[in-house]
Protein backbone atom coordinates (compact mmCIF):
# COMPACT_ATOMS: atom_id res chain seq x y z
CA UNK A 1 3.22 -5.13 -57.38
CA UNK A 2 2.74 -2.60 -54.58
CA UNK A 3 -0.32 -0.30 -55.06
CA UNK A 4 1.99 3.39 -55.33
CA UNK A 5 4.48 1.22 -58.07
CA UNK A 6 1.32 -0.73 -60.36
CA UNK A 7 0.84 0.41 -64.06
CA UNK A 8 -2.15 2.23 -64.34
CA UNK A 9 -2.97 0.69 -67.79
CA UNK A 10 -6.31 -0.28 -66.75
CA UNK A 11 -9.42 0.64 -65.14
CA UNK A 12 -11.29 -1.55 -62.39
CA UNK A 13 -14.40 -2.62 -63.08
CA UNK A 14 -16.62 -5.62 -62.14
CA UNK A 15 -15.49 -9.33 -62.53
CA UNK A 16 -13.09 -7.70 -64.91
CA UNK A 17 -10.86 -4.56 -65.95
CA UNK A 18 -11.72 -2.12 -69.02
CA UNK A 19 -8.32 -2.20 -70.64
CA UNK A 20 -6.81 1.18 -71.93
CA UNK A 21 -3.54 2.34 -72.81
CA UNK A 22 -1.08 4.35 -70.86
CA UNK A 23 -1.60 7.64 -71.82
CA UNK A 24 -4.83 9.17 -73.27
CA UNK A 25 -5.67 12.26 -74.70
CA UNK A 26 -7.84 15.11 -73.53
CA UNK A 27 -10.54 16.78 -76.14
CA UNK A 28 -11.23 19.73 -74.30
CA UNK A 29 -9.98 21.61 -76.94
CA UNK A 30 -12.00 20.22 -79.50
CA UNK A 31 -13.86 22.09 -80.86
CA UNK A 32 -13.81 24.67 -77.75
CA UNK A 33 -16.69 27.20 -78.05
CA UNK A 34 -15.76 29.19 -75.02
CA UNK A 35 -12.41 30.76 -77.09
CA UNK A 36 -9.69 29.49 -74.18
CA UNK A 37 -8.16 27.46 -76.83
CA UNK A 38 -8.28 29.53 -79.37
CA UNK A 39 -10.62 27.26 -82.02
CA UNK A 40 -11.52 29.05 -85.20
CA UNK A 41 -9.81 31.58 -83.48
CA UNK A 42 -6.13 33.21 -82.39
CA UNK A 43 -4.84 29.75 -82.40
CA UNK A 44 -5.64 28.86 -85.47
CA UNK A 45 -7.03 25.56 -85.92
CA UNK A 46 -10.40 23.81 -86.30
CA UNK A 47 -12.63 20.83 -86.60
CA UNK A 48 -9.77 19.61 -88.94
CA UNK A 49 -6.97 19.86 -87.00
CA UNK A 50 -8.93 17.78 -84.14
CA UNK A 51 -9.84 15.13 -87.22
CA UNK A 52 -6.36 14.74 -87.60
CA UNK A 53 -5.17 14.88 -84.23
CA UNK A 54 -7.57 11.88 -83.41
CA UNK A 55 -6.67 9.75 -86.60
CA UNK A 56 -2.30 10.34 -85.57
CA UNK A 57 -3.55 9.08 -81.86
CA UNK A 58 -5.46 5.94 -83.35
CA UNK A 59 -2.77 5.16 -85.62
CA UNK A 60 0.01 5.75 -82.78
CA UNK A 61 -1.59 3.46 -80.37
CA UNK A 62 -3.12 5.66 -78.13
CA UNK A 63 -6.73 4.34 -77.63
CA UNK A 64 -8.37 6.45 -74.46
CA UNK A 65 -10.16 9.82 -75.57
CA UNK A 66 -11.20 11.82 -72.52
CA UNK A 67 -14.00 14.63 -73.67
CA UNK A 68 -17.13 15.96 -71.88
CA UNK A 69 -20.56 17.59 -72.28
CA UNK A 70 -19.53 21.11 -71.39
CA UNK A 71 -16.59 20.89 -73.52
CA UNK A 72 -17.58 23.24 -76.53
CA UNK A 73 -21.15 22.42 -74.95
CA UNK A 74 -21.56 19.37 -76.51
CA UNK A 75 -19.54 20.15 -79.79
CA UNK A 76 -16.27 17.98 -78.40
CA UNK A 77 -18.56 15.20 -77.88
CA UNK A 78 -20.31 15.77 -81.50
CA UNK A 79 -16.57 16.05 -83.01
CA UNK A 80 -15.24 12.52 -81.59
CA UNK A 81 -18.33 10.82 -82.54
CA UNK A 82 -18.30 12.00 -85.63
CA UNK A 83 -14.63 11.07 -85.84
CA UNK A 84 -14.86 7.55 -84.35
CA UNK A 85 -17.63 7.28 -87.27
CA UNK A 86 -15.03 8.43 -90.65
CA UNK A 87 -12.21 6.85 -89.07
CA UNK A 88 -13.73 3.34 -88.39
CA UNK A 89 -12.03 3.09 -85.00
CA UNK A 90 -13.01 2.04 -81.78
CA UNK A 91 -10.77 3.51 -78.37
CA UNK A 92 -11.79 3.68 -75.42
CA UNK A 93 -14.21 7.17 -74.79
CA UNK A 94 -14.46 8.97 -71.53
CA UNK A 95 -17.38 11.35 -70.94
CA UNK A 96 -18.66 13.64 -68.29
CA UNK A 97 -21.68 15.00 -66.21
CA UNK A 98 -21.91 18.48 -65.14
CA UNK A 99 -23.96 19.21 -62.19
CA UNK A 100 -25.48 22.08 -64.15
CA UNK A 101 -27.75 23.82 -61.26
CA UNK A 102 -31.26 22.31 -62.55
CA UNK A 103 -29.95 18.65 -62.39
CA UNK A 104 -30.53 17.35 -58.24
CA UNK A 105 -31.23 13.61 -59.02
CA UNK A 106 -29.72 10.45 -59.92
CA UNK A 107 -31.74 10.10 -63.03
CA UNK A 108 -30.57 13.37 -64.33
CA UNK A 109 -27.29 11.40 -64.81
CA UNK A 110 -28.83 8.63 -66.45
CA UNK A 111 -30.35 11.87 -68.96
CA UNK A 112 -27.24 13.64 -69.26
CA UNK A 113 -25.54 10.16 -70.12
CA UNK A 114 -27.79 9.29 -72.54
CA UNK A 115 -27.39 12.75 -74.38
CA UNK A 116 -23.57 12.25 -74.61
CA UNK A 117 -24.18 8.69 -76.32
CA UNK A 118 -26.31 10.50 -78.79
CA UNK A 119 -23.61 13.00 -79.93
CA UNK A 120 -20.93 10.72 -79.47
CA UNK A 121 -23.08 8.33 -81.48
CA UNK A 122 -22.58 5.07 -79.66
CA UNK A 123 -24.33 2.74 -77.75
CA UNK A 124 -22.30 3.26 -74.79
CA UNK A 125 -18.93 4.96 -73.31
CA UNK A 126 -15.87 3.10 -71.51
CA UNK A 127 -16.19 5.73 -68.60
CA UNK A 128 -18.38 7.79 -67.52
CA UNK A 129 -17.93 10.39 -64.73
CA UNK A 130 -18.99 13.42 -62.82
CA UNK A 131 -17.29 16.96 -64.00
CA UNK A 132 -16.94 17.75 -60.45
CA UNK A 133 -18.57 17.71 -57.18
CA UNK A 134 -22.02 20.07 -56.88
CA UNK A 135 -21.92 22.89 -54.90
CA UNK A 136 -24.03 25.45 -52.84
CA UNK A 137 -27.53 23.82 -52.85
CA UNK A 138 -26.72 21.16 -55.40
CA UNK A 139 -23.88 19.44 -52.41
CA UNK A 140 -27.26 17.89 -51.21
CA UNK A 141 -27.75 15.70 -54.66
CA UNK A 142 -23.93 14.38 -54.64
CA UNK A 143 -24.79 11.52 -52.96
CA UNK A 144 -27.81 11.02 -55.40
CA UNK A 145 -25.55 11.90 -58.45
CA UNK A 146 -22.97 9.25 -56.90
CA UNK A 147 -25.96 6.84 -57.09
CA UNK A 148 -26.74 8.05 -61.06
CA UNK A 149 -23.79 6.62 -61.82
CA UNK A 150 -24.43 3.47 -60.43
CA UNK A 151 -27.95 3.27 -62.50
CA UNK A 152 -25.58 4.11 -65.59
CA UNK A 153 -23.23 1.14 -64.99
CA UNK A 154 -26.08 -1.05 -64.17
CA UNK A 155 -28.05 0.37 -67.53
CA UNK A 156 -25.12 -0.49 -69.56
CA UNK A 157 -24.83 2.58 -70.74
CA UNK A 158 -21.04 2.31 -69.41
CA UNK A 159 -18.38 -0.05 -68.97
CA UNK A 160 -17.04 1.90 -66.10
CA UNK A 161 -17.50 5.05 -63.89
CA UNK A 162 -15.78 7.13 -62.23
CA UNK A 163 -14.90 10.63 -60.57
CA UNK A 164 -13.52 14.04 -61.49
CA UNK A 165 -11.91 16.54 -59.08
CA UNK A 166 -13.22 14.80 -55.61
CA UNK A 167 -10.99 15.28 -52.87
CA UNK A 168 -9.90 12.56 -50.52
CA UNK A 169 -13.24 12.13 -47.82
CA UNK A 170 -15.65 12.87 -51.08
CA UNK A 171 -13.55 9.85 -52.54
CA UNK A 172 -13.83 7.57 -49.66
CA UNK A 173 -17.82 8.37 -49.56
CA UNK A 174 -18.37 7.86 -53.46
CA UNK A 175 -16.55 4.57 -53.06
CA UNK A 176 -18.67 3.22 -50.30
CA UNK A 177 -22.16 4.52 -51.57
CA UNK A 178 -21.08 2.50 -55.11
CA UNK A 179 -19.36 -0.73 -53.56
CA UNK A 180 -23.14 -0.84 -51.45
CA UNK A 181 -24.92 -0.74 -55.16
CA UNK A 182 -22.20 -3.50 -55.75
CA UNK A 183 -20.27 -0.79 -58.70
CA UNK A 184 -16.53 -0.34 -58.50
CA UNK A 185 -15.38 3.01 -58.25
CA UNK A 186 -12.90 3.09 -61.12
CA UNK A 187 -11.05 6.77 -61.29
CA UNK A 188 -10.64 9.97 -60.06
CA UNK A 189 -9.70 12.74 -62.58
CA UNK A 190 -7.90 15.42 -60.99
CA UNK A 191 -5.39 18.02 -62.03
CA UNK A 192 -1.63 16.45 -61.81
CA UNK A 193 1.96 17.81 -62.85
CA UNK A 194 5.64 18.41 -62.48
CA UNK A 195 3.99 21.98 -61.40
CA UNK A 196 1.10 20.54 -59.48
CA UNK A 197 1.64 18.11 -57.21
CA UNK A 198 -1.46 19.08 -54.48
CA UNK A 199 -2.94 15.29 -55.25
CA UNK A 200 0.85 13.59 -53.34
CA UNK A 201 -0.33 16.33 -50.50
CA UNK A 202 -3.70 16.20 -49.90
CA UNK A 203 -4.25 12.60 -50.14
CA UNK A 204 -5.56 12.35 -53.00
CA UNK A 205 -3.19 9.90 -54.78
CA UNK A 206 -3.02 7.88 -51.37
CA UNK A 207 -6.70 7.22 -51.41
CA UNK A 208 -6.59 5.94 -54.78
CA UNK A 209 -3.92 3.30 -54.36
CA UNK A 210 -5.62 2.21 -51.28
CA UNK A 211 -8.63 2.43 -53.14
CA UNK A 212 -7.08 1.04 -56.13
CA UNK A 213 -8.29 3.81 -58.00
CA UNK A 214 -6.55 4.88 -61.30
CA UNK A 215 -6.03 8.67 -60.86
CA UNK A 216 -6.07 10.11 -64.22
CA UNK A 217 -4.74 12.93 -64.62
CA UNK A 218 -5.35 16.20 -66.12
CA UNK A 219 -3.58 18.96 -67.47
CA UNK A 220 -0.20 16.87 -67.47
CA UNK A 221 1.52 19.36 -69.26
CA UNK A 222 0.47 22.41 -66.98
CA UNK A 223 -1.84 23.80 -70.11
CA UNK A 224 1.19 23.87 -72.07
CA UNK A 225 3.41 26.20 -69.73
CA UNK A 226 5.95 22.74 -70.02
CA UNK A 227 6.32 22.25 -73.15
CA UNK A 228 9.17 24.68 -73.65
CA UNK A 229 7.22 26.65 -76.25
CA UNK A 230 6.77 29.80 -74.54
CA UNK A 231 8.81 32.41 -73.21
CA UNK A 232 8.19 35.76 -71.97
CA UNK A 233 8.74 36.62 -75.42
CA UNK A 234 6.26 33.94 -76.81
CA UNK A 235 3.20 33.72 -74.65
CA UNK A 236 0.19 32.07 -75.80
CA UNK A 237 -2.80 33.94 -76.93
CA UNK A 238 -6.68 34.09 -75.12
CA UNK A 239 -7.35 33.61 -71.52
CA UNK A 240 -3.82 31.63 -70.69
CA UNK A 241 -1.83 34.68 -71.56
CA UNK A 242 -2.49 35.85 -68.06
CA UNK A 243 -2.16 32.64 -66.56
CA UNK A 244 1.09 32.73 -68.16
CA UNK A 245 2.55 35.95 -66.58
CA UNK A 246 6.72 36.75 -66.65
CA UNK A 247 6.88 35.29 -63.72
CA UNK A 248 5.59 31.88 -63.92
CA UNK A 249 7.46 31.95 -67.79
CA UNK A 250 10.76 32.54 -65.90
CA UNK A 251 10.30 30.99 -63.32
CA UNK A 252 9.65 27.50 -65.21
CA UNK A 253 12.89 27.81 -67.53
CA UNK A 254 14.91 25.91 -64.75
CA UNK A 255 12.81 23.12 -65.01
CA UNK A 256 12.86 23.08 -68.53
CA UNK A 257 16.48 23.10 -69.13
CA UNK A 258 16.47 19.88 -67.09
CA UNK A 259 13.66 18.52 -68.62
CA UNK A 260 15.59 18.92 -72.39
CA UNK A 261 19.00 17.59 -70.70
CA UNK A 262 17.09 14.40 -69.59
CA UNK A 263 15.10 14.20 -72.61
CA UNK A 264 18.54 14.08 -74.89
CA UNK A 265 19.41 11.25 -73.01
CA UNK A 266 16.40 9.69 -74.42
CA UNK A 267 16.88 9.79 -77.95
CA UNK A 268 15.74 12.92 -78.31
CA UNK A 269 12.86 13.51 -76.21
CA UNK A 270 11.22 16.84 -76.23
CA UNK A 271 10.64 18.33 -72.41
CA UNK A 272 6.45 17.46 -72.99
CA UNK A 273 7.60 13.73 -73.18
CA UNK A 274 9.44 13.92 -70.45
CA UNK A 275 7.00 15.59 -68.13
CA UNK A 276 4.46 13.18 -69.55
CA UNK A 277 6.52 10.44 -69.14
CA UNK A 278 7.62 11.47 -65.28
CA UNK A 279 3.40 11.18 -64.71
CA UNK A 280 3.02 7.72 -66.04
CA UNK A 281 6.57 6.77 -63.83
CA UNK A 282 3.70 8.59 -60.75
CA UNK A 283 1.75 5.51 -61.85
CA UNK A 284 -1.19 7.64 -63.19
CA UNK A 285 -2.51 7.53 -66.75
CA UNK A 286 -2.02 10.81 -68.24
CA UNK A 287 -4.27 13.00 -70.78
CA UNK A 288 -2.49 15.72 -72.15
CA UNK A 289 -4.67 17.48 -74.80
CA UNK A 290 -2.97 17.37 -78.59
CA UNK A 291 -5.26 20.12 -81.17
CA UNK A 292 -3.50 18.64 -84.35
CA UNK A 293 -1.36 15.87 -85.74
CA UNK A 294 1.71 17.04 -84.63
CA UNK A 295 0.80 17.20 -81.21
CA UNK A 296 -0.68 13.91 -80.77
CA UNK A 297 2.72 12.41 -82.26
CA UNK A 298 4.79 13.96 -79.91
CA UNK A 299 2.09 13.26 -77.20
CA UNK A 300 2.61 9.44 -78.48
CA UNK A 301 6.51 9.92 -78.45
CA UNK A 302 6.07 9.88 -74.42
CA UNK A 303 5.28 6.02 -75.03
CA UNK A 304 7.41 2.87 -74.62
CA UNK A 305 10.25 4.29 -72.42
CA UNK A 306 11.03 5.19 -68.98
CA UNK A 307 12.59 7.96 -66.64
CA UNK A 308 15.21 6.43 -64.55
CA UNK A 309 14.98 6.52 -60.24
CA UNK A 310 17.46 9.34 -60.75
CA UNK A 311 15.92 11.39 -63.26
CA UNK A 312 12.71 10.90 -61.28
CA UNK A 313 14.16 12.24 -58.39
CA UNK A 314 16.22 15.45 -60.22
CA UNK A 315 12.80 15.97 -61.98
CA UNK A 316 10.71 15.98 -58.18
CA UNK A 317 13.55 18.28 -56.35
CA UNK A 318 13.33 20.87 -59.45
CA UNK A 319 9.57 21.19 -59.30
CA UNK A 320 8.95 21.60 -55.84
CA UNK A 321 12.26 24.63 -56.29
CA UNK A 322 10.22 25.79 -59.23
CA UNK A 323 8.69 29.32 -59.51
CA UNK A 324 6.53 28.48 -61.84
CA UNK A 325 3.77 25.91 -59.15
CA UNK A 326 0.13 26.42 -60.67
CA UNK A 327 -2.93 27.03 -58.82
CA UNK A 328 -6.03 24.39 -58.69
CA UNK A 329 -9.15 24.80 -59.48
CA UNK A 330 -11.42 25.98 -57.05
CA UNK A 331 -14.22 22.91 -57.14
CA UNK A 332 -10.97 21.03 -56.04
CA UNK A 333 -11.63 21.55 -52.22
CA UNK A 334 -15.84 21.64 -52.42
């Protein structure tokens, strides 16, 4: 199968593949101390709405949990462990390190690796990666953070490890600074949608199927601008409200009126599955983020079906039209 066509169901790895499903699921939002999500807050949900989220995604299938030791600082991480524990179950977990301004060396990955086993309360992750590339003084440790990971795959503290939010040349140099340790570089998690598409421009996605790099990718549903649920009339409350201006809520409805005429074609399909679906038909392995139960099923209802060559194609010519194109994240181009 040619690299831009292969199913990204797995992750490379040394003399063998870690094995994960299609689609995972983000847990930024679990239990989110920063209030962007609203937790125990103007959203209204809590540590038991992520407890049942995560027991609908283990009982749908899904068995990749993406979460991080800034998310909720640490309290995501203490949630799923503390969730894998009750529920008996064991997915796949993907965890982070932040190049928090004290860290500059390759054992403060190793540190920061073994403090997310501790909360997560396991011997050891699937994948483990860096938040995103350091900056200002700190862009003279990436190399020797790029090296920490390598002592964490060769610790066994991970089956895997990977990237977040590198751009193409960082890419290329993290790959050749782990294939000299003898480590496969296994992903690069970067912001991806039907209303961000910089990874097909900046070369991003090439690199990784030359690579052969899964690209996982966040924010899949655009932080929830298409789903359908909001309007100008319905915007969503906290910090998103003014990411979510008139503008970018009109501007999307286009897109979503296509998105529920090709979903109806598909039993049903609700315009989240369908711009989840249109990412794993990219050949990247989605994580849209899913606060309760009935989230994760319809996050799980994007599962076991495909967009056609023609839908694809309606579905690319209405983005790039749309109004609605988000902005990246800054540490994107460090």
């Amino acid at each position: 199968m040619a690299p831009g066509n292969r199913l990204q169901t797995d992750l490379c790895m040394p003399y063998g593949r870690l094995e994960v499903t299609s689609i995972g699921v983000g847990a930024w939002s679990w239990g989110d101390r920063t209030g962007y999500w609203g937790y125990n807050g103007y959203d209204n949900y809590g540590s038991t709405e992520n407890r049942a989220a995560f027991d609908a995604l283990i009982d749908s299938g899904i068995g990749f949990i993406d979460t991080a030791e800034v998310y909720g600082f640490g309290k995501s991480e203490e949630l799923t462990g503390e969730f894998l524990r009750r529920k008996g179950a064991s997915p796949v977990i993907a965890t982070k390190f932040a190049p928090l301004p004290w860290r500059f060396t390759s054992d403060s990955v190793v540190n920061a690796c073994r403090g997310s086993l501790k909360r997560l309360q396991v011997p050891s992750v699937g994948l483990y990666m860096i938040h995103w590339p350091g900056f200002g003084p700190q862009s003279l440790a990436n190399d020797a953070f790029v090296e920490g990971l390598a002592k964490v795959k060769q610790a066994g503290l991970a089956q895997a490890v990977g990237v977040s939010n590198f751009r193409e040349n960082r890419l290329h140099a993290a790959h050749r600074i782990l294939q000299d340790k003898g480590v496969v570089l296994a992903s690069n998690q970067v912001q991806y949608s039907l209303l961000y598409r910089a990874p097909e421009k900046n070369g991003v996605l090439r690199a990784c199927n030359e690579l052969g790099i899964t690209l996982i990718a966040y924010s899949p549903l655009a932080q929830g601008l298409l789903t359908g649920k909001y309007t100008v009339e319905n915007r969503p409350g906290g910090p998103r409200s003014g990411i979510f201006n008139e503008e970018r809520l009109r501007g999307v409805q286009p897109l979503i009126g296509l998105m529920r005429d090709i979903g109806s074609g598909h039993g049903g399909k609700t315009p989240a599955q369908v711009a989840i679906n249109w990412t794993i038909c990219k050949g990247v392995l989605p994580i849209p983020g899913a606060k309760n139960a009935r989230q994760a099923a319809e996050v799980a209802g994007a599962m076991g079906w495909r967009l056609t060559t023609d839908e694809m194609a309606a579905l690319d010519s209405a983005s790039s039209k749309s109004a609605a194109e988000l902005f990246g994240a800054p540490f994107e181009t460090w």
